[in-house]
Protein backbone atom coordinates (compact mmCIF):
# COMPACT_ATOMS: atom_id res chain seq x y z
CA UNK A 1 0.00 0.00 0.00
CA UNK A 2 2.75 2.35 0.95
CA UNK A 3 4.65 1.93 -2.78
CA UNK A 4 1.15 2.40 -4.23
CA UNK A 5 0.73 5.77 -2.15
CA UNK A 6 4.68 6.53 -3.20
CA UNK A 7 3.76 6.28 -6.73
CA UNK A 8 0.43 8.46 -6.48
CA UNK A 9 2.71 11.04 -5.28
CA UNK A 10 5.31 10.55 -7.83
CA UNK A 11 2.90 9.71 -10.94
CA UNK A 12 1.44 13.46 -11.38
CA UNK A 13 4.09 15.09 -12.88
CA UNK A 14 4.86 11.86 -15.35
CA UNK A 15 1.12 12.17 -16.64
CA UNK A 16 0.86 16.16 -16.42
CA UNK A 17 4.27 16.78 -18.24
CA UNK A 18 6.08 18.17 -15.00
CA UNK A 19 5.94 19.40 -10.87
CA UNK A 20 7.97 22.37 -9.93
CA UNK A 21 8.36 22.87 -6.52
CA UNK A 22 10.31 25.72 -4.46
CA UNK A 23 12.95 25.36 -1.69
CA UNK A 24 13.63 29.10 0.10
CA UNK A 25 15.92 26.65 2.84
CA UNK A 26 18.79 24.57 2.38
CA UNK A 27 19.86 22.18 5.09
CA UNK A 28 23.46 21.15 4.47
CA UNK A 29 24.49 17.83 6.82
CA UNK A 30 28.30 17.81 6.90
CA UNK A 31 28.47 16.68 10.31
CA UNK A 32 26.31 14.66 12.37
CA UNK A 33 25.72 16.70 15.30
CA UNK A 34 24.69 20.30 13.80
CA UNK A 35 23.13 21.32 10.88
CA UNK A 36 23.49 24.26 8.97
CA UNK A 37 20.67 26.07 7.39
CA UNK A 38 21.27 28.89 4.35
CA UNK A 39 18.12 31.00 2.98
CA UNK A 40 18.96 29.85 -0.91
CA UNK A 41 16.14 30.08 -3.23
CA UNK A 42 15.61 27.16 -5.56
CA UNK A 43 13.25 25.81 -8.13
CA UNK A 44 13.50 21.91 -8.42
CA UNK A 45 11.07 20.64 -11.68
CA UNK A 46 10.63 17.14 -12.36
CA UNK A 47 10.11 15.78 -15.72
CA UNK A 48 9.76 11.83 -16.73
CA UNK A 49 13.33 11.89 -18.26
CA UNK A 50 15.44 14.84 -16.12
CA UNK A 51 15.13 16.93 -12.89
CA UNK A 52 16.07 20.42 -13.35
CA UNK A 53 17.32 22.28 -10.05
CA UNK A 54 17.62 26.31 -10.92
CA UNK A 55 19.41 27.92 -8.18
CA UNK A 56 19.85 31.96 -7.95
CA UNK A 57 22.96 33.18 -6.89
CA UNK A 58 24.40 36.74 -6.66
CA UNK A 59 25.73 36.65 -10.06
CA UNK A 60 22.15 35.28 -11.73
CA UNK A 61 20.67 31.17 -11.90
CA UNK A 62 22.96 28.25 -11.66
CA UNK A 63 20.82 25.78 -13.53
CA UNK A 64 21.34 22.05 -12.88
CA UNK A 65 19.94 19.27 -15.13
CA UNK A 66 20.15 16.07 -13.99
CA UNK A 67 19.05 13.01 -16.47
CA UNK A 68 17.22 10.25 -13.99
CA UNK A 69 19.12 7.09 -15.24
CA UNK A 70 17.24 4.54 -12.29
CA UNK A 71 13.99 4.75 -9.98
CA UNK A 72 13.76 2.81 -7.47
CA UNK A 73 11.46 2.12 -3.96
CA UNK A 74 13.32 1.32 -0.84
CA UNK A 75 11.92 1.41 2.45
CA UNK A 76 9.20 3.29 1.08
CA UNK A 77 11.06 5.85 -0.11
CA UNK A 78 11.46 6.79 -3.91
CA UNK A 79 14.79 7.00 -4.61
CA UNK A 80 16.36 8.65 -8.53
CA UNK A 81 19.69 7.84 -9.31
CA UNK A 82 20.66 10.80 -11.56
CA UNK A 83 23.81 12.09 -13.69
CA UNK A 84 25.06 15.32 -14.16
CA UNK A 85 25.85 16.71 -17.56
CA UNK A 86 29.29 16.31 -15.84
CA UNK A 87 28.74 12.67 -15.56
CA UNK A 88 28.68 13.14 -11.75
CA UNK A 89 26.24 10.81 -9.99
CA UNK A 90 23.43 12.69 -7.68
CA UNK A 91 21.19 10.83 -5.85
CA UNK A 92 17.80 12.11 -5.03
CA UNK A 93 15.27 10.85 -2.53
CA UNK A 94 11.41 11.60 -2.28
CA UNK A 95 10.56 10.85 1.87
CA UNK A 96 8.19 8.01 3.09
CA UNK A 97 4.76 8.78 1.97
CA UNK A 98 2.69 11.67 3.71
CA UNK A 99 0.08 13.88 2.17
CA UNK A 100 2.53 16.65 1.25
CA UNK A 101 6.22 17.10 -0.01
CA UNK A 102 8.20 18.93 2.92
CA UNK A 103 11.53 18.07 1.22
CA UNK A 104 13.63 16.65 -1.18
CA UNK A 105 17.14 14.93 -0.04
CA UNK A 106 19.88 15.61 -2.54
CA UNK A 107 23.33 13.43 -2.36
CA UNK A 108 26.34 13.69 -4.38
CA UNK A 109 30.20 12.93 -3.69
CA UNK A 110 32.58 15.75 -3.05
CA UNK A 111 34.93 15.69 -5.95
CA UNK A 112 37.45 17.05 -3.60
CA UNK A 113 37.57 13.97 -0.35
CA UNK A 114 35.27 11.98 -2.12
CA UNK A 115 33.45 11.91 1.02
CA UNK A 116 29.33 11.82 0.40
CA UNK A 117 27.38 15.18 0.91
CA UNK A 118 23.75 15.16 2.16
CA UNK A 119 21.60 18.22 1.12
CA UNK A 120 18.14 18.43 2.03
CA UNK A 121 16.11 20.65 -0.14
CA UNK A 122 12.81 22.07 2.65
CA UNK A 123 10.07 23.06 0.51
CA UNK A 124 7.65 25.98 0.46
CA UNK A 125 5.18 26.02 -1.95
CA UNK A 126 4.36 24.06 -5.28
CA UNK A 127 3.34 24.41 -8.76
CA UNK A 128 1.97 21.95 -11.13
CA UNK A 129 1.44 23.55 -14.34
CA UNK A 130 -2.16 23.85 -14.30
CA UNK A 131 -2.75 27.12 -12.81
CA UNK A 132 -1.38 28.97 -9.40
CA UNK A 133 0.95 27.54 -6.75
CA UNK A 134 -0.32 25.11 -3.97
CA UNK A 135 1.07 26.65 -0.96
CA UNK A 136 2.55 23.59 1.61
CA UNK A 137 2.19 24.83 5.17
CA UNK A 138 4.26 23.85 8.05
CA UNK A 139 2.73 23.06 11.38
């Protein structure tokens, strides 16, 4: 039942054409005992073949595509195993099934240490192409 409930919330944007979503918060995890949180705003779209992360920065949009290459469902989660146009591998992971999407987690290996960086993308409000945003609220 839970897959079946993971799927419903994945399926939309496969039969619609695409989900956008918007992150104002970034949660970085690069040590286990303390979190750090930037204000970064971010537009994450999914399409059936790519996810497209468009981040602004001070000097305009960093625009990310990343082409899904696997989907997969583990421990109820929906999990995308994605590749840069860099041929980096970025793994991203849709949560355990609720009603709404409160974030996206975002993983990718430093190319630096090669050790594996957790992102988690908190989420704000979404869009789904067929009119005005659906606003996600938070408590």
């Amino acid at each position: 039942m839970r897959i079946l409930c993971l799927i419903l919330i994945f399926t939309p944007f496969l039969l619609r054409g695409q989900e956008v979503y918007y992150s104002p918060f970034t949660e970085t995890y690069p040590n286990i005992y303390r979190s750090e949180f930037e204000k970064i705003n971010r537009r994450i779209v999914f399409e059936p073949n790519e996810v497209t992360i468009v981040t602004e920065t001070q000097r305009g949009k960093d625009i990310e595509v990343l082409n899904i290459k696997e989907i997969q469902f583990v421990d109820n989660r929906l999990i995308l195993q994605c590749q840069n146009r860099s041929k980096r591998k970025v793994t991203i992971i849709l949560p355990e099934e609720q009603e709404q999407l409160f974030y996206i987690d975002y993983y990718y290996r430093s190319s630096t240490t090669n050790e594996e960086i957790q992102i988690r993308l908190h989420l704000e409000e979404m869009q789904t192409g067929q009119g005005d945003p659906v606003k996600i609220k938070f408590g």
